[in-house]
C-alpha atoms as a PDB file:
ATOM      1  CA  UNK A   1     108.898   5.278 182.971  1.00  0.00           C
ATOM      2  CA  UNK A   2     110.539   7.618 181.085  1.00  0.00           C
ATOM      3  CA  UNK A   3     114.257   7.933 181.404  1.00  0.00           C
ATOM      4  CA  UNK A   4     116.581  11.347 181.182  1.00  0.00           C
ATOM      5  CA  UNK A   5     120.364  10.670 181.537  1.00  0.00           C
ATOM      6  CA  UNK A   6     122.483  13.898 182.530  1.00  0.00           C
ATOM      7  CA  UNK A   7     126.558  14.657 181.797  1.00  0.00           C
ATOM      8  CA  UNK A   8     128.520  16.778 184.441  1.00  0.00           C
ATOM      9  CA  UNK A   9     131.555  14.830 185.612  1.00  0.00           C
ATOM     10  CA  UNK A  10     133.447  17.728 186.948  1.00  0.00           C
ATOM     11  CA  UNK A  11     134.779  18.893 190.026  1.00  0.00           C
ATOM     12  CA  UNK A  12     132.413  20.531 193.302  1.00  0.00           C
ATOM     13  CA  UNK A  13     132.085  24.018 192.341  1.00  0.00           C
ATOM     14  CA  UNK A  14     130.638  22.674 189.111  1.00  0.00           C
ATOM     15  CA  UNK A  15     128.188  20.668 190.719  1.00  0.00           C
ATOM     16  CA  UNK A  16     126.589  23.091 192.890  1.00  0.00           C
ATOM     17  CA  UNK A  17     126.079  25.738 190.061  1.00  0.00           C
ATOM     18  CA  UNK A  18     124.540  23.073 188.151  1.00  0.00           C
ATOM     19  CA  UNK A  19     122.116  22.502 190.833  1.00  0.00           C
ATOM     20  CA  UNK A  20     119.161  25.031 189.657  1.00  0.00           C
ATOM     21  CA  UNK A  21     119.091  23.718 185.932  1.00  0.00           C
ATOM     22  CA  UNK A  22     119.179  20.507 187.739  1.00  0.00           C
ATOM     23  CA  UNK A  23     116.084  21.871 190.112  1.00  0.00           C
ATOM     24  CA  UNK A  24     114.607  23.288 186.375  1.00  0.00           C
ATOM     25  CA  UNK A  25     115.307  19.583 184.350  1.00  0.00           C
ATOM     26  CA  UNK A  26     113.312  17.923 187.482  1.00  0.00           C
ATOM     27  CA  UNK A  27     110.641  20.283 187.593  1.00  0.00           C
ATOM     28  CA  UNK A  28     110.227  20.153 183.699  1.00  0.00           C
ATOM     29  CA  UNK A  29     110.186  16.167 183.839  1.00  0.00           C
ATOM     30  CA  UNK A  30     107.554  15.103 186.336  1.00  0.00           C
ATOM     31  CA  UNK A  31     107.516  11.785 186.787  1.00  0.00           C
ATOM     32  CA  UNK A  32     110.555  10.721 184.895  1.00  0.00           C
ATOM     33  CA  UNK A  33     114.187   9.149 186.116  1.00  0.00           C
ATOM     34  CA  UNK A  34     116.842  11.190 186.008  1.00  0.00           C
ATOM     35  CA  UNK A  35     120.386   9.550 186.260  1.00  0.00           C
ATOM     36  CA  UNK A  36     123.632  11.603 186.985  1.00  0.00           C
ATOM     37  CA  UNK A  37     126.763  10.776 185.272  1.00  0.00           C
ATOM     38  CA  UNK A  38     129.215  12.770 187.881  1.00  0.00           C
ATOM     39  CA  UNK A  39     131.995  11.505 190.207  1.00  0.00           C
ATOM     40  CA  UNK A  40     130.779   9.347 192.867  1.00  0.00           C
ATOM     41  CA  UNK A  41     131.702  11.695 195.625  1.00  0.00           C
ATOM     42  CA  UNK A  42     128.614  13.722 194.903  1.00  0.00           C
ATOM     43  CA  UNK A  43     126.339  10.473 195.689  1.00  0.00           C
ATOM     44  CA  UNK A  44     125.987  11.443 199.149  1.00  0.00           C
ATOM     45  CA  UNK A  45     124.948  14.975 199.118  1.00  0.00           C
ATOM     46  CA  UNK A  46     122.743  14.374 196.003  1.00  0.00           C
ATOM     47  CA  UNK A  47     121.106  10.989 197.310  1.00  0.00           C
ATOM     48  CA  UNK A  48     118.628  13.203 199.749  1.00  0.00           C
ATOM     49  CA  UNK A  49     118.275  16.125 197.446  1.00  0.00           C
ATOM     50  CA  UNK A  50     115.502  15.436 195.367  1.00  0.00           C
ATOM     51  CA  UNK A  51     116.859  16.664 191.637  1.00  0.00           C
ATOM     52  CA  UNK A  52     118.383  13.187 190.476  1.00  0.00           C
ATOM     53  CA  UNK A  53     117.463   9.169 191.421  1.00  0.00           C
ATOM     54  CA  UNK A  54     120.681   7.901 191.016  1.00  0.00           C
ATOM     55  CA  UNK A  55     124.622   8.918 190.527  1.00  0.00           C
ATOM     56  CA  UNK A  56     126.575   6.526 188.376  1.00  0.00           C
ATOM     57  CA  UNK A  57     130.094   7.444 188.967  1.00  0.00           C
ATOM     58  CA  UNK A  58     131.828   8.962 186.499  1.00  0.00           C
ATOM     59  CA  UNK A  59     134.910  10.371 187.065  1.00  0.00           C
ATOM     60  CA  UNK A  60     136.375  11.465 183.554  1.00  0.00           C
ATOM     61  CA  UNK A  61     135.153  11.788 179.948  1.00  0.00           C
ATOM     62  CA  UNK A  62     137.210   9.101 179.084  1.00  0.00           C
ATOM     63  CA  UNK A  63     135.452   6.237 180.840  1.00  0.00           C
ATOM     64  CA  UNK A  64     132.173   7.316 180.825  1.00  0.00           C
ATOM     65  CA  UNK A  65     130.538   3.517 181.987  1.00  0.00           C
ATOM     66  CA  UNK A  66     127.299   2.406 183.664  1.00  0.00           C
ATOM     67  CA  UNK A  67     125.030   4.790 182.509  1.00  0.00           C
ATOM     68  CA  UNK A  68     121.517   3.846 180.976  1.00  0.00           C
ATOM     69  CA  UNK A  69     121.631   2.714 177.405  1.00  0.00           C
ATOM     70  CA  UNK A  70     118.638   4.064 174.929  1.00  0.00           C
ATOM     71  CA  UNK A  71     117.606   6.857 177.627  1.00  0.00           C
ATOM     72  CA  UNK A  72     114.590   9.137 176.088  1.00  0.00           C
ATOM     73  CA  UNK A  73     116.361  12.201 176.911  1.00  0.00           C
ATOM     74  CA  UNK A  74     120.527  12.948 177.279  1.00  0.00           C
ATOM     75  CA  UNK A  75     121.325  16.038 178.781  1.00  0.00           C
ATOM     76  CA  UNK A  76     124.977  17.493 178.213  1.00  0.00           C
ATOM     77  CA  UNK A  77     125.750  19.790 181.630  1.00  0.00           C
ATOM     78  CA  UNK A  78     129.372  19.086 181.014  1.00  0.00           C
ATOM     79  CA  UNK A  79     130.492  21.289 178.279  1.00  0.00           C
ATOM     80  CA  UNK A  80     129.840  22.278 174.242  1.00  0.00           C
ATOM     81  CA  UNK A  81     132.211  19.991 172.575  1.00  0.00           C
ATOM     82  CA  UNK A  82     132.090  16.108 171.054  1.00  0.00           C
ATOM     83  CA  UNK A  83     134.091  14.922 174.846  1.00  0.00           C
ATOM     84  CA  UNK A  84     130.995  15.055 176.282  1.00  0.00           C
ATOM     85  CA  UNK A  85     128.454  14.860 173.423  1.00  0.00           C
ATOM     86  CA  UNK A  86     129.890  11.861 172.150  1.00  0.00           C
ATOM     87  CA  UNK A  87     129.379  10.165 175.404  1.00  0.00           C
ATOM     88  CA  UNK A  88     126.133  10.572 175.066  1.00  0.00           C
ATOM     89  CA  UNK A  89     125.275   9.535 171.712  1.00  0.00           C
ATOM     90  CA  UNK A  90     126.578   6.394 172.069  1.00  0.00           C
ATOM     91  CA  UNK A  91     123.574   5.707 174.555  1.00  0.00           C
ATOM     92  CA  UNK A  92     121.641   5.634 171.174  1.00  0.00           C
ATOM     93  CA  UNK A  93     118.984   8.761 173.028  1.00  0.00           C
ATOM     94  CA  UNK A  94     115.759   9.159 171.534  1.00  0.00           C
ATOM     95  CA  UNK A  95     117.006  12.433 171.720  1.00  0.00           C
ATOM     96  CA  UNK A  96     120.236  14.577 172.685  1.00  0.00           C
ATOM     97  CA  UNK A  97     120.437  18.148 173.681  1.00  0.00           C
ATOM     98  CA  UNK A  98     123.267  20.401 174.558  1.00  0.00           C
ATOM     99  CA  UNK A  99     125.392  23.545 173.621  1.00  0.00           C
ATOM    100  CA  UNK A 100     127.560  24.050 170.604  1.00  0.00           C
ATOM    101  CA  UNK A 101     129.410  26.882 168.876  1.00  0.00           C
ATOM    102  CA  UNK A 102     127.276  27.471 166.611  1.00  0.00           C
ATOM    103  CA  UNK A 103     123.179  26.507 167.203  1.00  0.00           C
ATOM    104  CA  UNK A 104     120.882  24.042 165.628  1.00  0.00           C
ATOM    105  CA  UNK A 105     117.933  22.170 166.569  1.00  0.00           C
ATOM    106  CA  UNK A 106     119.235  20.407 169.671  1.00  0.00           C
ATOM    107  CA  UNK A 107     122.348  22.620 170.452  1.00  0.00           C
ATOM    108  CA  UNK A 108     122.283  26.121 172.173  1.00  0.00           C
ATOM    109  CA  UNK A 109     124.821  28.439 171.774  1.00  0.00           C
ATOM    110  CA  UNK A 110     127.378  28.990 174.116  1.00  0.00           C
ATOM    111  CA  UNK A 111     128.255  32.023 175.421  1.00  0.00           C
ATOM    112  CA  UNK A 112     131.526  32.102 177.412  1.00  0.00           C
ATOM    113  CA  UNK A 113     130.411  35.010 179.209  1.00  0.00           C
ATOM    114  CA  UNK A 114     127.122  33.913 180.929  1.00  0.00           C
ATOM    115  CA  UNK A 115     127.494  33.354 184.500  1.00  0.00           C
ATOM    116  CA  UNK A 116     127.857  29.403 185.036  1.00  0.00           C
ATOM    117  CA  UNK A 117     124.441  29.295 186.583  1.00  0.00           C
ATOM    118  CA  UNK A 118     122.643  30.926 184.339  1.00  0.00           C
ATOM    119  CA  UNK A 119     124.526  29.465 181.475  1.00  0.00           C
ATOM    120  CA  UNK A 120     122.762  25.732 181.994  1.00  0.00           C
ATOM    121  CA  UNK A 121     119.452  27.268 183.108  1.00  0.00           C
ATOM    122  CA  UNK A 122     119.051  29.044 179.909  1.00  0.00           C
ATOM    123  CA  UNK A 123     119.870  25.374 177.914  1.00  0.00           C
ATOM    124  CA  UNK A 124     117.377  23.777 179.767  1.00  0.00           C
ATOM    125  CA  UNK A 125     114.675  26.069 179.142  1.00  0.00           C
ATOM    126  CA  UNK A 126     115.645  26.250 175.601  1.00  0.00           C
ATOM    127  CA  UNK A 127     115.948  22.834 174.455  1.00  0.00           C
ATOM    128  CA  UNK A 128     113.445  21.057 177.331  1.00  0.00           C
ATOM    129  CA  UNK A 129     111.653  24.091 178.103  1.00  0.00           C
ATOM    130  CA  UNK A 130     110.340  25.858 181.178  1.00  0.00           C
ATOM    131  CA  UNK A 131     111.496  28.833 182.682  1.00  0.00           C
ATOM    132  CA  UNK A 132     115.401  29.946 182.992  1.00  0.00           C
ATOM    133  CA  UNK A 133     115.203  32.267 185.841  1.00  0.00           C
ATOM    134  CA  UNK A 134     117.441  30.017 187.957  1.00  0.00           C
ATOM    135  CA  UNK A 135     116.410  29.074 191.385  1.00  0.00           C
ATOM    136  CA  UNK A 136     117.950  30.281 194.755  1.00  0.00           C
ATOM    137  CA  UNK A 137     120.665  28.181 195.583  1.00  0.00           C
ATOM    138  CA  UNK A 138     120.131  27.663 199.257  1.00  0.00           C
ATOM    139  CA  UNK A 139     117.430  24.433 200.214  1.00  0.00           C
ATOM    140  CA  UNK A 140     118.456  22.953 196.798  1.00  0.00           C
ATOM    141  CA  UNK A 141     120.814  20.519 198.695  1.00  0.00           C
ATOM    142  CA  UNK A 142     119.074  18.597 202.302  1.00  0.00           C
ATOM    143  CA  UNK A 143     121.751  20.349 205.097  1.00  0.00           C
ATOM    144  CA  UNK A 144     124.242  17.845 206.443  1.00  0.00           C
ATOM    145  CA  UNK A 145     124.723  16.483 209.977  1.00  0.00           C
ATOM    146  CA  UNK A 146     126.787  19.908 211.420  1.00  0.00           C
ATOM    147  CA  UNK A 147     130.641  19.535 211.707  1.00  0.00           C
ATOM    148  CA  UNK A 148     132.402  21.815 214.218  1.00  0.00           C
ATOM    149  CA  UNK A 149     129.336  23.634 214.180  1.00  0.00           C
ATOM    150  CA  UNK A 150     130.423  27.371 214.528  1.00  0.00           C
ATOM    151  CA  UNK A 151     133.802  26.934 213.296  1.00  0.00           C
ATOM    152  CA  UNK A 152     135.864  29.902 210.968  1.00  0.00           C
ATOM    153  CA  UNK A 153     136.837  27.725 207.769  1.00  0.00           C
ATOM    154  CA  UNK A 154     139.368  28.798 205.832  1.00  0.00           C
ATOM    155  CA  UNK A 155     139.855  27.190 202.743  1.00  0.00           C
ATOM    156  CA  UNK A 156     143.227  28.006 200.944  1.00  0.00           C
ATOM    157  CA  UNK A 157     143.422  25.948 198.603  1.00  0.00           C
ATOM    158  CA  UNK A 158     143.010  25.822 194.196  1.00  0.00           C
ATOM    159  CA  UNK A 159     142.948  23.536 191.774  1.00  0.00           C
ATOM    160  CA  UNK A 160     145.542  25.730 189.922  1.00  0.00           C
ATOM    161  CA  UNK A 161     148.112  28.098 190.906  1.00  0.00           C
ATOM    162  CA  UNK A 162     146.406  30.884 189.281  1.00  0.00           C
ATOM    163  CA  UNK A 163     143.694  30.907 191.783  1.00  0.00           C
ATOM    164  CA  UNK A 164     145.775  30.591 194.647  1.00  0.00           C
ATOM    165  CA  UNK A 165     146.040  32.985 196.979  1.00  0.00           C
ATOM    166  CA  UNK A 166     149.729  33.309 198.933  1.00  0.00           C
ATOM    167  CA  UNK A 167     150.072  31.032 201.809  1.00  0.00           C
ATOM    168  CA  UNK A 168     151.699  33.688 204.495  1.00  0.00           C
ATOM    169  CA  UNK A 169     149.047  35.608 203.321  1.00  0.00           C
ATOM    170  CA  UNK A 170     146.414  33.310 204.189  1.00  0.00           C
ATOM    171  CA  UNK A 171     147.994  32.348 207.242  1.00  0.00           C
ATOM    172  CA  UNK A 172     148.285  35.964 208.616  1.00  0.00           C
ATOM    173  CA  UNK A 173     144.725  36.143 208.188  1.00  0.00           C
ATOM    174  CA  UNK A 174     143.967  32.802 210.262  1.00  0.00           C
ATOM    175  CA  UNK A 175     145.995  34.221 212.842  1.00  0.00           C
ATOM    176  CA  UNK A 176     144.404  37.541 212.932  1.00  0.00           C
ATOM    177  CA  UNK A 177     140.723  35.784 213.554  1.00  0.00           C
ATOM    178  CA  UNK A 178     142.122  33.498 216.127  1.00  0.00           C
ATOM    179  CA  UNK A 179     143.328  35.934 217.926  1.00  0.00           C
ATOM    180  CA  UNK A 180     140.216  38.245 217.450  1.00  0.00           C
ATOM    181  CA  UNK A 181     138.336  34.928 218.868  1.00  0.00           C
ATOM    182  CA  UNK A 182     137.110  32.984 215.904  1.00  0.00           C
ATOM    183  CA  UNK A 183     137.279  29.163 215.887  1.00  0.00           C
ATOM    184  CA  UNK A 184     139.493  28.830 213.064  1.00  0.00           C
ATOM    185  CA  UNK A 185     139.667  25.167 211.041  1.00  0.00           C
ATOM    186  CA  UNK A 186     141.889  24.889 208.001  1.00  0.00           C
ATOM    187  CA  UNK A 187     140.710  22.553 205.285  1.00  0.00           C
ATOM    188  CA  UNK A 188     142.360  21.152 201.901  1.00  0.00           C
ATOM    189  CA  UNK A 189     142.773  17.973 199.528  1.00  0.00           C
ATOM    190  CA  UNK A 190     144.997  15.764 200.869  1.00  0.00           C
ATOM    191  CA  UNK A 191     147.627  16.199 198.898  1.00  0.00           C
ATOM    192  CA  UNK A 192     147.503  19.829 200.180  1.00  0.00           C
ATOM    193  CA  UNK A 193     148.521  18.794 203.756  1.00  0.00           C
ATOM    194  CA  UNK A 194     151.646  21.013 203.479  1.00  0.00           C
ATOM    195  CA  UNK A 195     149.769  24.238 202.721  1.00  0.00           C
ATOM    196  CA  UNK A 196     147.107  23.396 205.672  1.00  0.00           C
ATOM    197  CA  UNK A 197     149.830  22.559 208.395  1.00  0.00           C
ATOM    198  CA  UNK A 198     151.764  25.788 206.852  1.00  0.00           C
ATOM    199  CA  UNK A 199     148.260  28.093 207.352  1.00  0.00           C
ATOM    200  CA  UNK A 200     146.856  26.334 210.612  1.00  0.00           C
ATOM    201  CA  UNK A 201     150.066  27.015 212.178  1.00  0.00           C
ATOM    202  CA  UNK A 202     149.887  24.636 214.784  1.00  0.00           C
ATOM    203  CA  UNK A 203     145.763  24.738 214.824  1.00  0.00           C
ATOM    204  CA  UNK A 204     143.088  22.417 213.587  1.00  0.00           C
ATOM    205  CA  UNK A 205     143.707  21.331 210.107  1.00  0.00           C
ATOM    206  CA  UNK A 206     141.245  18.890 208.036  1.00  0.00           C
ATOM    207  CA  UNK A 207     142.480  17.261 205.030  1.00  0.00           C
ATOM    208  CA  UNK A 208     140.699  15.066 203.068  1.00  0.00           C
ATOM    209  CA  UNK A 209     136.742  15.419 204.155  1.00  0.00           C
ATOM    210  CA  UNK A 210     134.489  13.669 202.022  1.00  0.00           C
ATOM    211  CA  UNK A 211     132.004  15.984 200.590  1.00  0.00           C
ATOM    212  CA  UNK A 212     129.181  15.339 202.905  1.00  0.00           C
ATOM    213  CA  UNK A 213     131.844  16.148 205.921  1.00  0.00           C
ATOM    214  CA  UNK A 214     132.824  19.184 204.153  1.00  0.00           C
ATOM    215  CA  UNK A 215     129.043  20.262 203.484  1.00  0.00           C
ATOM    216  CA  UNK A 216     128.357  19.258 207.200  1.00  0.00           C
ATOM    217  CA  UNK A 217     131.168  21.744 208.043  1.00  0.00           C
ATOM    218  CA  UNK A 218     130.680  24.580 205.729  1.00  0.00           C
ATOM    219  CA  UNK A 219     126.848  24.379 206.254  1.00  0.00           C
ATOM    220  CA  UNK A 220     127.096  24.890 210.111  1.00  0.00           C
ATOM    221  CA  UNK A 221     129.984  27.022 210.000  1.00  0.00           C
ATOM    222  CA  UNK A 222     130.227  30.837 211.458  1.00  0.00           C
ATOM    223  CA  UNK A 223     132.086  31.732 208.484  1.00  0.00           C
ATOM    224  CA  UNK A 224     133.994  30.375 205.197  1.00  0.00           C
ATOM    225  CA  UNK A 225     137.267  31.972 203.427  1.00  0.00           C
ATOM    226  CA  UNK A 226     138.217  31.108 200.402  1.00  0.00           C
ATOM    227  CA  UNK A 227     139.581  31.494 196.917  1.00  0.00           C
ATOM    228  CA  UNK A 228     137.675  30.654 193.567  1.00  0.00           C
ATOM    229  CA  UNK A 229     137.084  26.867 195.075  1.00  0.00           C
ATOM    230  CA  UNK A 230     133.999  24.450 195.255  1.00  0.00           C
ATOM    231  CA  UNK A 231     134.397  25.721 198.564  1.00  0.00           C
ATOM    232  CA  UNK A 232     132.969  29.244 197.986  1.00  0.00           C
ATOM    233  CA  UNK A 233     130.317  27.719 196.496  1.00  0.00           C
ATOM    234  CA  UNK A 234     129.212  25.419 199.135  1.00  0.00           C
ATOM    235  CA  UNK A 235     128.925  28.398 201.495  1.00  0.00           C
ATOM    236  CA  UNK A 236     126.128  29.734 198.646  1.00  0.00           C
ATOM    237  CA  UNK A 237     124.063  26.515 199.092  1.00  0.00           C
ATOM    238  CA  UNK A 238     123.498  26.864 202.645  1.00  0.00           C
ATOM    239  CA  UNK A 239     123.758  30.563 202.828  1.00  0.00           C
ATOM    240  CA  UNK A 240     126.947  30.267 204.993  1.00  0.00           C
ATOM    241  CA  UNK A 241     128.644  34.037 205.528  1.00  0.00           C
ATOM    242  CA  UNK A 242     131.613  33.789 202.899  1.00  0.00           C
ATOM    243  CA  UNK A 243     134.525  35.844 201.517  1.00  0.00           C
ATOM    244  CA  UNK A 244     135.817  34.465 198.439  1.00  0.00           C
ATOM    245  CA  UNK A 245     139.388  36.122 197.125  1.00  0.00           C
ATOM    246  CA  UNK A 246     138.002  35.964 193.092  1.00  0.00           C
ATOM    247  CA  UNK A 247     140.690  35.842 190.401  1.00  0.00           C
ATOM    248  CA  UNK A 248     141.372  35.133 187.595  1.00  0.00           C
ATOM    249  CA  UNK A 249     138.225  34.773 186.491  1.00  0.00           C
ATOM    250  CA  UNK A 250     135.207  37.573 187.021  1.00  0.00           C
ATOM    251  CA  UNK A 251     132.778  36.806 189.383  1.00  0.00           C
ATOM    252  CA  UNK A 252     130.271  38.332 186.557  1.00  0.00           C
ATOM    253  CA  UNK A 253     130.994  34.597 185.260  1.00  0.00           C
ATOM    254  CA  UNK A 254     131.595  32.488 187.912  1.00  0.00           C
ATOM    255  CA  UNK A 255     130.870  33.920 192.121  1.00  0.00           C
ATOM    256  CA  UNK A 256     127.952  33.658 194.600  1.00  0.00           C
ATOM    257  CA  UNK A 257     124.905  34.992 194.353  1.00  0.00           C
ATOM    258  CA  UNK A 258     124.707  38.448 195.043  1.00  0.00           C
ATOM    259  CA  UNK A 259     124.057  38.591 198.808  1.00  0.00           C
ATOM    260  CA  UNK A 260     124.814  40.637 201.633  1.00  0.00           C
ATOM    261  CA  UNK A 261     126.064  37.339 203.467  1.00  0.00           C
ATOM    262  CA  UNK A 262     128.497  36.969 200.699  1.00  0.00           C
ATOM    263  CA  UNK A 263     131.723  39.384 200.093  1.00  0.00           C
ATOM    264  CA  UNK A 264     133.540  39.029 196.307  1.00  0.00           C
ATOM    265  CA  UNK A 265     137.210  40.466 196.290  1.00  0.00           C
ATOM    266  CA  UNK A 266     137.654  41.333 192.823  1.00  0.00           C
ATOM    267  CA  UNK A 267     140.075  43.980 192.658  1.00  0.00           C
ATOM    268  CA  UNK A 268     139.686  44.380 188.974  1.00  0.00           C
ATOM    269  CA  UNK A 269     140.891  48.052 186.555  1.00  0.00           C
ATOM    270  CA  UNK A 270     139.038  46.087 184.109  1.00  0.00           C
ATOM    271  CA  UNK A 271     135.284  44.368 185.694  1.00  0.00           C
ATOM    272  CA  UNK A 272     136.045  42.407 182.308  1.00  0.00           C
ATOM    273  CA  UNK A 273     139.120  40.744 183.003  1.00  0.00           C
ATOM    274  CA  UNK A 274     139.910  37.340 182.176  1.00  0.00           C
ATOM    275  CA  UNK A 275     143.032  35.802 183.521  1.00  0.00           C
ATOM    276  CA  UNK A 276     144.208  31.479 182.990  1.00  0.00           C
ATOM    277  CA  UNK A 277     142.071  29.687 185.378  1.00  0.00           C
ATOM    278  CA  UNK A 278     144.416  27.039 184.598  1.00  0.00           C
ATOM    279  CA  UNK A 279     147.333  28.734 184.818  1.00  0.00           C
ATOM    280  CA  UNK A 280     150.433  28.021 187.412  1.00  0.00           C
ATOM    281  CA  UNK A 281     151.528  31.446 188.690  1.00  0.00           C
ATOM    282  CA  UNK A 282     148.790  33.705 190.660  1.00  0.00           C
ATOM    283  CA  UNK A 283     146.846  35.551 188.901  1.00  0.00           C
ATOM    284  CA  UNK A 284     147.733  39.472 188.989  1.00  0.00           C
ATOM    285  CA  UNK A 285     144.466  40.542 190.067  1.00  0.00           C
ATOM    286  CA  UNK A 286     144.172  38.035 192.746  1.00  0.00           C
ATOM    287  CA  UNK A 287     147.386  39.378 194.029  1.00  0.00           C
ATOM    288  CA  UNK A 288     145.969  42.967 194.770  1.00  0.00           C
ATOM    289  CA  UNK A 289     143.420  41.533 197.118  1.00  0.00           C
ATOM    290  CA  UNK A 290     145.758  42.133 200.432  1.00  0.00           C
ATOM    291  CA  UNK A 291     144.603  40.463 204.527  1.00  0.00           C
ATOM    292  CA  UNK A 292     143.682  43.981 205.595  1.00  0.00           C
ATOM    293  CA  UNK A 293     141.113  43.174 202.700  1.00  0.00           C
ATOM    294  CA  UNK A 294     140.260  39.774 203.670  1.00  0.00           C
ATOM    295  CA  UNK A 295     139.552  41.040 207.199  1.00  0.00           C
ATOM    296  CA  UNK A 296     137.730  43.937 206.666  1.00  0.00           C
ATOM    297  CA  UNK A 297     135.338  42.086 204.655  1.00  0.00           C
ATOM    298  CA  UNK A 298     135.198  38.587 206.964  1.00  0.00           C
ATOM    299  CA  UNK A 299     134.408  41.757 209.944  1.00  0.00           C
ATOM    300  CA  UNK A 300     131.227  42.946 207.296  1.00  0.00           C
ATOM    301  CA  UNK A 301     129.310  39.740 206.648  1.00  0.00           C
ATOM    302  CA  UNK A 302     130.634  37.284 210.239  1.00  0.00           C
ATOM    303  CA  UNK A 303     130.720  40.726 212.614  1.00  0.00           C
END
């Protein structure tokens, strides 16, 4: 049996936009094993999907272990530079594909405006071939046992300051939907059980969840709030209502599907605007998004 070994050890929101060139790779190699280098958190959700036959844990580019040596086919999802490539290589692949800044043969060119999802569909089709019209989202991941079904989940949470939205503010909107009935649970990391007490305000707070809880929750859930998180993109895969508070980076390059059950904040003068994702103060345009905002849009999509 032919072997493919994929890259993409990053964080949630980057493994459900890599689902579709995942759904493409699969579809394009009948037949074959595909193994996922990605943290081992995913292993649950991806086990029943379909798209890979194993998950070897692999948490950062820098211990990149257990993967299968002299594959047929290496895949780089992860990025366009030699920390992922060179991962790779050292499996000895019959062959090695990827992006780079400049093309050749068996290296794409990166374009650091493509929306994420279409960015690794187009790779695929161009170095394995197939089609890069990108699949919907939704049914590409099984849906989890429910959690709270019917709950109001607001995520406030970031990786970085830049995409994190003010916790009063985020708090005056929890209170708002509790008191205009909604169910509201407040979820984070747990090192982010300050900001989830501080939102929750006395209500339910979940810190923590392993991904197939949080994919149980968000997938049966009335509603989902959030900033530019792994969160917002959960919501996408099981077509959960969502209102996702974008900045700094455009949702031309990184939101939801265009949906009606999906509301993008992106107060933007400029559509092109590019802020720090990594940054550690808020981002100005996230900033101009205020909770008369937030509610107006939760009342559009989660009447």
């Amino acid at each position: 049996m032919s072997t493919c070994v994929v890259l993409r050890a990053i964080g949630l929101g980057d493994m459900v936009t890599g689902l579709p060139a995942l759904a493409l790779l699969r579809a394009r190699l009948p037949g074959w094993r595909v193994v996922l280098g990605a943290p081992g958190r995913f292993a649950e959700v991806l086990g029943g999907s379909g798209l890979v036959d194993a998950v070897v844990p692999v948490e950062d580019l820098a211990h990149v272990t257990g993967l299968p040596a002299r594959p047929h086919l290496a895949v780089d999802l992860h990025g366009d530079g030699p920390a992922s490539k060179d991962p790779l290589l050292a499996l000895r692949p019959d062959r090695c594909v990827g992006f780079a800044p400049t093309p050749a043969p068996d290296r794409s060119r990166w374009d650091d405006d493509e929306h994420e999802v279409d960015r690794w569909c187009r790779l695929v089709a161009e170095q394995v071939g197939g089609p890069a019209t990108p699949p919907p989202l939704p049914g590409l991941l099984p849906v989890p046992p429910p959690v709270r079904p019917g709950s109001t989940v607001v995520h406030p949470g970031a990786a970085s300051g830049s995409r994190r939205w003010p916790a009063r503010r985020w708090a005056a909107v929890a209170a708002a939907l509790r008191d205009a009935g909604h169910r509201v649970v407040v979820t984070g990391t747990a090192e982010e059980r300050s900001l989830v007490d501080e939102v929750a305000d006395g209500g339910p707070g979940l810190v923590d969840l392993s991904v197939g809880e949080l994919c149980g929750l968000v997938a049966a859930a009335h509603l989902v709030l959030s900033g530019d998180t792994g969160t917002a993109h959960v919501a996408a895969v099981f077509g959960t209502p969502s209102v996702v508070l974008s900045g700094p980076v455009s949702p031309r390059r990184w939101g939801p599907p265009v949906h009606p059950r999906h509301r993008v904040l992106w107060p933007a003068d400029d559509p092109g605007h590019r802020g720090d994702p990594h940054g550690t103060e808020v981002d100005p345009v996230l900033l101009r998004t205020s909770v008369p905002d937030v509610l107006a849009a939760a009342a559009e999509v989660a009447p």
